[in-house]
C-alpha atoms as a PDB file:
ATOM      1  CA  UNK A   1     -18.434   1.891 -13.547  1.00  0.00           C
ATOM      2  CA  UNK A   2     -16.855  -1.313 -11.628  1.00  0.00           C
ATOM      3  CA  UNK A   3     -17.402  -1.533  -7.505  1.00  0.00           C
ATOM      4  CA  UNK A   4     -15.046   0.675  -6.037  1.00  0.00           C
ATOM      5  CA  UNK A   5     -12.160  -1.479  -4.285  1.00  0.00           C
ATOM      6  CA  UNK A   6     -11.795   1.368  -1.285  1.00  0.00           C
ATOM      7  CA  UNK A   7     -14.190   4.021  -0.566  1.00  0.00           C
ATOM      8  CA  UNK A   8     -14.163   6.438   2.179  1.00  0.00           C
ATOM      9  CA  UNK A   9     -17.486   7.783   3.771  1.00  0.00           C
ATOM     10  CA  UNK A  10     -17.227  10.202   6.352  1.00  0.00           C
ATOM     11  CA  UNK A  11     -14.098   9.154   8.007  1.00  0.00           C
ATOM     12  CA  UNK A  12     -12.658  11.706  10.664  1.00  0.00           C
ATOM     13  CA  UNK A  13     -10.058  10.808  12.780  1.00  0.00           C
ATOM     14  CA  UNK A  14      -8.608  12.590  16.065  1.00  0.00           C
ATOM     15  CA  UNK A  15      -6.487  12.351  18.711  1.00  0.00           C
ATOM     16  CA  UNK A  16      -6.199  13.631  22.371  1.00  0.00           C
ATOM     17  CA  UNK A  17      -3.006  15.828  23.874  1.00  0.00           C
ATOM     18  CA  UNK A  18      -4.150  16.362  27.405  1.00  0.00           C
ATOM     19  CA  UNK A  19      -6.948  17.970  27.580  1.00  0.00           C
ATOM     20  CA  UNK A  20      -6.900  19.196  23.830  1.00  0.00           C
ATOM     21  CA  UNK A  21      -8.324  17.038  21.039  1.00  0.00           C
ATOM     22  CA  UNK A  22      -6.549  17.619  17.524  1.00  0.00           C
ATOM     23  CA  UNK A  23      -8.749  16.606  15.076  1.00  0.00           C
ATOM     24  CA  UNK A  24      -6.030  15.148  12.214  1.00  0.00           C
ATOM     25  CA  UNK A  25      -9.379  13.749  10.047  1.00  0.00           C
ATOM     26  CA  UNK A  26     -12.810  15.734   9.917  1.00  0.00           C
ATOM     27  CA  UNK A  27     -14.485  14.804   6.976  1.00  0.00           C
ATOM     28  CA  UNK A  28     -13.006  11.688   4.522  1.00  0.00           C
ATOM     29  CA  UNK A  29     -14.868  10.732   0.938  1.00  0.00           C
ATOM     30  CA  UNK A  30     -13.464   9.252  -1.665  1.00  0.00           C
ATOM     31  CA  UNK A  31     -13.445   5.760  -3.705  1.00  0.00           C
ATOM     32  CA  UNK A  32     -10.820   4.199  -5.817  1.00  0.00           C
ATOM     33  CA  UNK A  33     -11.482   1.551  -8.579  1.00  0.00           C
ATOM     34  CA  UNK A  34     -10.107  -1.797 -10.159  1.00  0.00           C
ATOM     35  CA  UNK A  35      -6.341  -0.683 -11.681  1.00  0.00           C
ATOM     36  CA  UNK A  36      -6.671   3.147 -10.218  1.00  0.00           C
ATOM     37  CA  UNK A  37      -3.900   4.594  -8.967  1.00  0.00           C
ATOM     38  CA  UNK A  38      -4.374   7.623  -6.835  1.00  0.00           C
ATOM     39  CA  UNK A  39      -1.491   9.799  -5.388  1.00  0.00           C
ATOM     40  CA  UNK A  40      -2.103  11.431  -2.289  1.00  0.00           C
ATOM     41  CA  UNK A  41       0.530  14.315  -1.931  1.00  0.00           C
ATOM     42  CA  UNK A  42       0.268  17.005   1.594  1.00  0.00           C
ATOM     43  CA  UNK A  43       2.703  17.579   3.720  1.00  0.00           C
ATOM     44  CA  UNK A  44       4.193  16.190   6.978  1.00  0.00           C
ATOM     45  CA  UNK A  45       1.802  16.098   9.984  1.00  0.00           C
ATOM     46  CA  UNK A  46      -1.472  16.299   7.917  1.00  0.00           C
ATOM     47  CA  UNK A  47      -2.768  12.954   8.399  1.00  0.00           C
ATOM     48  CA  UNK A  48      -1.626  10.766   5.492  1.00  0.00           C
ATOM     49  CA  UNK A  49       0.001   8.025   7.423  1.00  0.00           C
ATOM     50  CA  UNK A  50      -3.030   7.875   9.461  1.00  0.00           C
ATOM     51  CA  UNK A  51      -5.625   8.190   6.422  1.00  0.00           C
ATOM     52  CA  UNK A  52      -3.006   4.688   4.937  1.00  0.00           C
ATOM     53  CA  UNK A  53      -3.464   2.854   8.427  1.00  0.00           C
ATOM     54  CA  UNK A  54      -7.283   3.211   8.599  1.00  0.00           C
ATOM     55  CA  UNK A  55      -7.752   2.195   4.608  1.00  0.00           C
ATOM     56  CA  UNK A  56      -5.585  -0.586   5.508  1.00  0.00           C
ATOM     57  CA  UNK A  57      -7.657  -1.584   8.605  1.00  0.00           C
ATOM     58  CA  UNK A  58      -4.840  -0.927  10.820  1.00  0.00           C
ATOM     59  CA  UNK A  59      -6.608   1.710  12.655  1.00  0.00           C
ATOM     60  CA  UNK A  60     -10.444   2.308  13.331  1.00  0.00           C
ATOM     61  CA  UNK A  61     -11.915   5.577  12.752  1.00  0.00           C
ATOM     62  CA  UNK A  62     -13.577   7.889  15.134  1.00  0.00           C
ATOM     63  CA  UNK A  63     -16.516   8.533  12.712  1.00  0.00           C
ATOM     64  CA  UNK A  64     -17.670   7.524   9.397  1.00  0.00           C
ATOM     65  CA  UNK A  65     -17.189   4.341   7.286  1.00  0.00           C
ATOM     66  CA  UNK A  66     -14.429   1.929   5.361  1.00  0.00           C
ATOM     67  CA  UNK A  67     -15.854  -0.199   2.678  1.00  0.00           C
ATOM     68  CA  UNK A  68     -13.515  -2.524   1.011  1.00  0.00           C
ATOM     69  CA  UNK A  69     -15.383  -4.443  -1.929  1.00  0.00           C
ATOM     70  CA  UNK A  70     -18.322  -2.815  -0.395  1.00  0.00           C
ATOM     71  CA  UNK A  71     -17.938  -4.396   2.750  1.00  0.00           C
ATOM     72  CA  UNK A  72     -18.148  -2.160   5.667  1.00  0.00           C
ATOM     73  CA  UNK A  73     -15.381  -2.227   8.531  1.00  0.00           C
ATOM     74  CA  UNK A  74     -16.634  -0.307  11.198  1.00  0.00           C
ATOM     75  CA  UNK A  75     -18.430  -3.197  13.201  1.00  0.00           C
ATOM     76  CA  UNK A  76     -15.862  -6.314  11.996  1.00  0.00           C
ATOM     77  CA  UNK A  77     -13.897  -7.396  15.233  1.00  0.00           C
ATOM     78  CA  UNK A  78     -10.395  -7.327  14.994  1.00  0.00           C
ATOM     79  CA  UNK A  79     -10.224 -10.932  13.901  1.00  0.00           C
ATOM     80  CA  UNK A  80     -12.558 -10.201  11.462  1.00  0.00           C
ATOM     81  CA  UNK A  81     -10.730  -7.343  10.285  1.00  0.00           C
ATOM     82  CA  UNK A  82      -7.243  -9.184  10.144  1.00  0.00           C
ATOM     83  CA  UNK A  83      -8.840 -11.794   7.635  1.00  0.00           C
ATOM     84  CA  UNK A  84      -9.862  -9.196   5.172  1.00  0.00           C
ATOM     85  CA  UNK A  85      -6.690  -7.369   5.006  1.00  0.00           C
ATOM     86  CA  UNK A  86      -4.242 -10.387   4.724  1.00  0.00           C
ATOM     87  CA  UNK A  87      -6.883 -11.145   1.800  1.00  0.00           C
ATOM     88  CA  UNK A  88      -7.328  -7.960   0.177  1.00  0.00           C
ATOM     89  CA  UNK A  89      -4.568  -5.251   1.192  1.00  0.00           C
ATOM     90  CA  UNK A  90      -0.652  -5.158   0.260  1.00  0.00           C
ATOM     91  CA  UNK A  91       1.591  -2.705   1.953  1.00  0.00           C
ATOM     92  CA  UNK A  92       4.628  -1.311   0.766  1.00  0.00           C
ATOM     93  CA  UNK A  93       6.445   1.339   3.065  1.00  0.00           C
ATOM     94  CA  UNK A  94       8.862   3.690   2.604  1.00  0.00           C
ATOM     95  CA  UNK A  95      12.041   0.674   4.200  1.00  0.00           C
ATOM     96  CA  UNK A  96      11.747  -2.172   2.542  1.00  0.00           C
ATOM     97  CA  UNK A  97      11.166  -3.972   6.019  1.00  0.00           C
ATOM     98  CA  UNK A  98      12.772  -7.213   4.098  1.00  0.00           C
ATOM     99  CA  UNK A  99      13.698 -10.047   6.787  1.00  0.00           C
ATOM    100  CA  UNK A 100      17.597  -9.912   6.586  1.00  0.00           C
ATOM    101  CA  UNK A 101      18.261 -14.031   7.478  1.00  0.00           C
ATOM    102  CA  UNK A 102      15.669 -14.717   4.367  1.00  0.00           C
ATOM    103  CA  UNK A 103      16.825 -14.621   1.157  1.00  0.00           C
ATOM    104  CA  UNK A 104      14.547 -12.506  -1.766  1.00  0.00           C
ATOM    105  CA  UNK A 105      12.365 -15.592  -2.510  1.00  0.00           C
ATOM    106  CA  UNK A 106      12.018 -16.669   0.744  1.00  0.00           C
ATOM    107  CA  UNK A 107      10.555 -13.279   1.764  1.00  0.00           C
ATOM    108  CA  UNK A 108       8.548 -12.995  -1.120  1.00  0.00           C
ATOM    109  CA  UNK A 109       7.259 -16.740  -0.517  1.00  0.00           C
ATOM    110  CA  UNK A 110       6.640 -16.432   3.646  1.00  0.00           C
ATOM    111  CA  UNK A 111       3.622 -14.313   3.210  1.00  0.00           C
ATOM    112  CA  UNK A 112       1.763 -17.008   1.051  1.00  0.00           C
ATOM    113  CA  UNK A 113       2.697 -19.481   3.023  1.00  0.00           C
ATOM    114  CA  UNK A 114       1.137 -17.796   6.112  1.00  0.00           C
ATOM    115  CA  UNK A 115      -2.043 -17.311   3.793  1.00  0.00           C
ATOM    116  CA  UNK A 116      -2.397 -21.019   3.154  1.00  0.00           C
ATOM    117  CA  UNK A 117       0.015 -22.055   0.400  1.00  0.00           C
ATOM    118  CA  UNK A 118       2.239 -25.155   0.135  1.00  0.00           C
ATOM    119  CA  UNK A 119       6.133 -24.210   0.587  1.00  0.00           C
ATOM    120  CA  UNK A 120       6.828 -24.903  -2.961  1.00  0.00           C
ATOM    121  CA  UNK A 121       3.537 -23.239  -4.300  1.00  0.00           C
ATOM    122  CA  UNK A 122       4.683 -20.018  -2.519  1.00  0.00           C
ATOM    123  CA  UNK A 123       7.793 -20.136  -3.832  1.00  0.00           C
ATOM    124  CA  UNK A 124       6.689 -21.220  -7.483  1.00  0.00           C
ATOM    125  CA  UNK A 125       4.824 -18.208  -7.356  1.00  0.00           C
ATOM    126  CA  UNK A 126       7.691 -15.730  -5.997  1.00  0.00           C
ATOM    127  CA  UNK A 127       9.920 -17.016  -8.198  1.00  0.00           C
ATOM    128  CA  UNK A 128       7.379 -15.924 -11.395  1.00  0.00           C
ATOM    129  CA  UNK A 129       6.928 -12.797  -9.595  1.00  0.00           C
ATOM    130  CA  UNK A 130      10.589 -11.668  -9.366  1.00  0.00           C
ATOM    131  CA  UNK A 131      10.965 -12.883 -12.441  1.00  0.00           C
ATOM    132  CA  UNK A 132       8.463 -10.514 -13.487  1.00  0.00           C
ATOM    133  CA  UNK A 133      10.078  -7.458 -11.603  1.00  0.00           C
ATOM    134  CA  UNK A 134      13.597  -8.365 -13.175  1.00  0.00           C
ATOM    135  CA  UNK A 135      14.999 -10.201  -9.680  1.00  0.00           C
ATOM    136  CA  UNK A 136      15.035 -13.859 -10.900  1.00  0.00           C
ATOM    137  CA  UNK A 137      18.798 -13.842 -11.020  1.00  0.00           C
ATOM    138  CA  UNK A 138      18.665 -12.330  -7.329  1.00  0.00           C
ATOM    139  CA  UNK A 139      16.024 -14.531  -6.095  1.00  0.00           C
ATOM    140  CA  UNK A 140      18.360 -16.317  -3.819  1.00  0.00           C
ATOM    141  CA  UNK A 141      20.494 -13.466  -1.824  1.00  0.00           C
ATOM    142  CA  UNK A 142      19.748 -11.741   0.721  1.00  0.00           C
ATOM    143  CA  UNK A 143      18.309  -8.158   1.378  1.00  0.00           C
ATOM    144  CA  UNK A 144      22.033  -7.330   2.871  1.00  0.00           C
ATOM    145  CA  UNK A 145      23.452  -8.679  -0.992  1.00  0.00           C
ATOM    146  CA  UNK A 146      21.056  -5.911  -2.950  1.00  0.00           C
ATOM    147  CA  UNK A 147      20.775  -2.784  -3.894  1.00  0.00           C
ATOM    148  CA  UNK A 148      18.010  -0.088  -2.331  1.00  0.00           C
ATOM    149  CA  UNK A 149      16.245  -0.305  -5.618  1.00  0.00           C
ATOM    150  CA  UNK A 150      16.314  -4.538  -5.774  1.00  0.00           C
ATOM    151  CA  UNK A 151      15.010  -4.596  -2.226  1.00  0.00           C
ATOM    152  CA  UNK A 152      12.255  -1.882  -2.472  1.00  0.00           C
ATOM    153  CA  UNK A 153      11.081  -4.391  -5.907  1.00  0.00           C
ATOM    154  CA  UNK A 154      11.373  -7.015  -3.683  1.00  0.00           C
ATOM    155  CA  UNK A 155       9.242  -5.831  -1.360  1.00  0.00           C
ATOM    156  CA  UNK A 156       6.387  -4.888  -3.589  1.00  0.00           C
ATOM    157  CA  UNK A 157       6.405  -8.941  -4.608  1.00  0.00           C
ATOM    158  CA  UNK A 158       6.051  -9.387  -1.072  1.00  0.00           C
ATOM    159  CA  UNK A 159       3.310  -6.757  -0.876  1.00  0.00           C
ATOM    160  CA  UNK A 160       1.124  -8.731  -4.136  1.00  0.00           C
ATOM    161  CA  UNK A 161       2.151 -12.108  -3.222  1.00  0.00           C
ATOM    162  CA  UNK A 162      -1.366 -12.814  -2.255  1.00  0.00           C
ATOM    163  CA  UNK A 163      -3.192 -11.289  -5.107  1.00  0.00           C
ATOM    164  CA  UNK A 164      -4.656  -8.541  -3.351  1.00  0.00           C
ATOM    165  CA  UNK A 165      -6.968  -5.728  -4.346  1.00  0.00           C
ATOM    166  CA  UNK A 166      -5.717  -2.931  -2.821  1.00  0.00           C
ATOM    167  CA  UNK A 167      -2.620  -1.551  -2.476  1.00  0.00           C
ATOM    168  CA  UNK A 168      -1.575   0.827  -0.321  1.00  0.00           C
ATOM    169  CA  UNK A 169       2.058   2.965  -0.170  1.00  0.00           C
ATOM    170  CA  UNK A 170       3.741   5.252   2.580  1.00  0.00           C
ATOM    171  CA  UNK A 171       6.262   7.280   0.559  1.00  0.00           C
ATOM    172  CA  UNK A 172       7.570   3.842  -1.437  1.00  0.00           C
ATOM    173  CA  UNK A 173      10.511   5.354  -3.054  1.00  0.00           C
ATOM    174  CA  UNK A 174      11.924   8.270  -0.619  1.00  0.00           C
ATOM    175  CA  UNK A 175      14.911   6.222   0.669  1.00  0.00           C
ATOM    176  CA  UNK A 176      16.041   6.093  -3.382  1.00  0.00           C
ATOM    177  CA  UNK A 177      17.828   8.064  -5.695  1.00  0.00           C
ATOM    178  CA  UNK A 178      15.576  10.117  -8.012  1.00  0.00           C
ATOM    179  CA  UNK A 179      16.671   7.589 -11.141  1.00  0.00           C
ATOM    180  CA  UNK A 180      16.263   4.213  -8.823  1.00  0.00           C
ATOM    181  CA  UNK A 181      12.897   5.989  -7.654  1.00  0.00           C
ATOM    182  CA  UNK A 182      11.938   6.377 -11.472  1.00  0.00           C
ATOM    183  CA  UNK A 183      12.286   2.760 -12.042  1.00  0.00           C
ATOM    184  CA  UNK A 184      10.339   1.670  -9.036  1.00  0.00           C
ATOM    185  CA  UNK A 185       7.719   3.640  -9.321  1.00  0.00           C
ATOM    186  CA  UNK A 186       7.294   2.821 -12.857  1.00  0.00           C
ATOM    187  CA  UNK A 187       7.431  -1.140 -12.162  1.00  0.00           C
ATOM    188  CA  UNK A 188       4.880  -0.181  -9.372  1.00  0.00           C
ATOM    189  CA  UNK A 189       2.406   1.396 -11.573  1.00  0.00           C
ATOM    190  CA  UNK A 190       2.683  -0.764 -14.379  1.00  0.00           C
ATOM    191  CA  UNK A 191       1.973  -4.036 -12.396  1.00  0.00           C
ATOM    192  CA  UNK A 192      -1.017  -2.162 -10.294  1.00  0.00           C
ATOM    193  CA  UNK A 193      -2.637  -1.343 -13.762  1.00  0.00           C
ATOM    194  CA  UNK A 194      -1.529  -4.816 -15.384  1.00  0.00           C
ATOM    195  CA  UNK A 195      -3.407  -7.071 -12.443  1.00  0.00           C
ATOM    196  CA  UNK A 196      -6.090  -4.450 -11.748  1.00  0.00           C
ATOM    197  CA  UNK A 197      -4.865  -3.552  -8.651  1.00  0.00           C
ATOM    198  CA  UNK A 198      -6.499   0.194  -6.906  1.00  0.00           C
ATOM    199  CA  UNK A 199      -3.083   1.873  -5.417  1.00  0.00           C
ATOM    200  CA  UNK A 200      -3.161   4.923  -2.863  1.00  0.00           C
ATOM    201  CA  UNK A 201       0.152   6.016  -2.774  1.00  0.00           C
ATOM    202  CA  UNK A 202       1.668   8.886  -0.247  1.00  0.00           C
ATOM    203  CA  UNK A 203       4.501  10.416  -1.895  1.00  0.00           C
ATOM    204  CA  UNK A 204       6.085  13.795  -1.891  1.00  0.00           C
ATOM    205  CA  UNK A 205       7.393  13.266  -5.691  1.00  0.00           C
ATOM    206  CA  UNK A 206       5.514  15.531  -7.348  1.00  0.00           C
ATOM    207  CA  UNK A 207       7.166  14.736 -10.763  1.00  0.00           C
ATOM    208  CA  UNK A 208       6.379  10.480  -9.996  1.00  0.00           C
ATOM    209  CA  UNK A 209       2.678  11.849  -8.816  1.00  0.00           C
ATOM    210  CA  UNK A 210       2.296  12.925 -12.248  1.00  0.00           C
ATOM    211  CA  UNK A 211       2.280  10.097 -13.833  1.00  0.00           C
ATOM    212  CA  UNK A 212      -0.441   8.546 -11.416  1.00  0.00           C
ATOM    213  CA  UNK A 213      -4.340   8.857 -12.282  1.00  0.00           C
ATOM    214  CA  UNK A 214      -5.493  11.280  -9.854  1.00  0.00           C
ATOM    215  CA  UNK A 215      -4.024  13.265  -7.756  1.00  0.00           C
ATOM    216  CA  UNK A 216      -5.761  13.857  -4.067  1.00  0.00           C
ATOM    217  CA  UNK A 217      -4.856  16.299  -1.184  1.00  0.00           C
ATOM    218  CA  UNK A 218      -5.564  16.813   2.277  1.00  0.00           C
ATOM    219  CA  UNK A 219      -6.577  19.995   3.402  1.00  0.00           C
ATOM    220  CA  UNK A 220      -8.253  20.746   7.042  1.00  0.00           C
ATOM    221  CA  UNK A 221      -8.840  16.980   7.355  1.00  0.00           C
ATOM    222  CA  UNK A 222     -10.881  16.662   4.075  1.00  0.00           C
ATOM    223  CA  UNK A 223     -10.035  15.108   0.799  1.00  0.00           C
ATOM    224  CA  UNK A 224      -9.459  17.863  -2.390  1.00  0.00           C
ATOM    225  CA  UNK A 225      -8.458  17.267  -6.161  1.00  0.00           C
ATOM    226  CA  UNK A 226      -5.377  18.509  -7.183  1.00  0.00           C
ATOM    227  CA  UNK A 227      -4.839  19.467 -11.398  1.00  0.00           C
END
């Protein structure tokens, strides 16, 4: 089997209230491989937003270990940290979080040229990748000029416009219709398992879970296997 892209060791994860500590994560294991897509389905308040923001090196850990490309996390300094995910992590979130004065291409295109890419190398490669998603035609209006489902597809270019490795999703199709949602999850799974991307995706969609590899849980701050 190929090097697991994430893998959780360990990883617990609480908070204090006062005087109380609620422990949201106790006990965290699981790994997810080259062009994997895992669902992770529980319900409000049980710790998937958090579990999301520690794979994506957003938030440290109380206990335990992140290894991305079998690298471990724990002890990288923030700067550190901040390299690996611009290289290796793509986020797509539940609003599109588009910049309204860019246009599609241009939003697509600022991320690469953050990451080191010439202006018309970055938006070369935009262009190819809305192409790709069926947005060429709409490369050049802006988020305010789209639909929900043309901005949502937008922003997953954004989230792979640096070839990343991992992808990671916070409920990427609730704000959408349930035939919109269809679409963009499907263009979201098939371009994850086309480029070998590993996907954790929170969703609620049981029906869109489905059609995912695995399906994970999270019950008393552990990890389970659902059918």
């Amino acid at each position: 089997m190929s090097e697991a892209v994430l893998e959780f060791r360990s990883i617990a994860r609480h908070y204090r209230e006062g005087e109380a500590r609620l422990d949201i994560l106790t006990d965290i294991n699981l790994s997810i491989y080259p062009g994997e897509t895992v669902a992770l389905l529980a319900p409000s308040g049980a710790g998937k937003s958090t579990l999301l923001h520690i794979a994506g090196l957003l938030e440290r850990q109380d206990g335990g270990e992140v290894l991305i490309k079998n690298a471990p996390t724990s002890r990288m300094s923030d700067a550190e940290r901040t390299r690996l995910r611009r290289a290796t992590v793509g986020f797509i979130y539940q609003f599109h979080h588009l910049l309204p004065e860019f246009s599609a291409l241009e939003n697509v295109a600022l991320p690469q040229m953050i990451n080191g890419l010439s202006a018309n190398e970055a938006r070369m490669r935009a262009q190819q990748l809305l192409d790709y998603l069926r947005l060429g035609p709409r490369a050049s209006h802006r988020p305010s000029e789209l639909s929900g489902g043309e901005q949502q597809r937008v922003a997953i270019a954004r989230a792979v416009a640096n070839a990343p490795h991992l992808l990671l999703a916070d409920e990427p199709t609730g704000n959408l219709d349930p035939r919109t949602a269809e679409h963009v999850f499907g263009t979201l799974l098939a371009l994850a398992r086309s480029t070998g991307l590993a996907a954790l995706i929170a969703t609620h969609n049981l029906e869109l879970a489905k059609q995912m590899d695995r399906r994970v849980t999270l019950r008393d701050g552990r990890v389970e296997l659902l059918s």
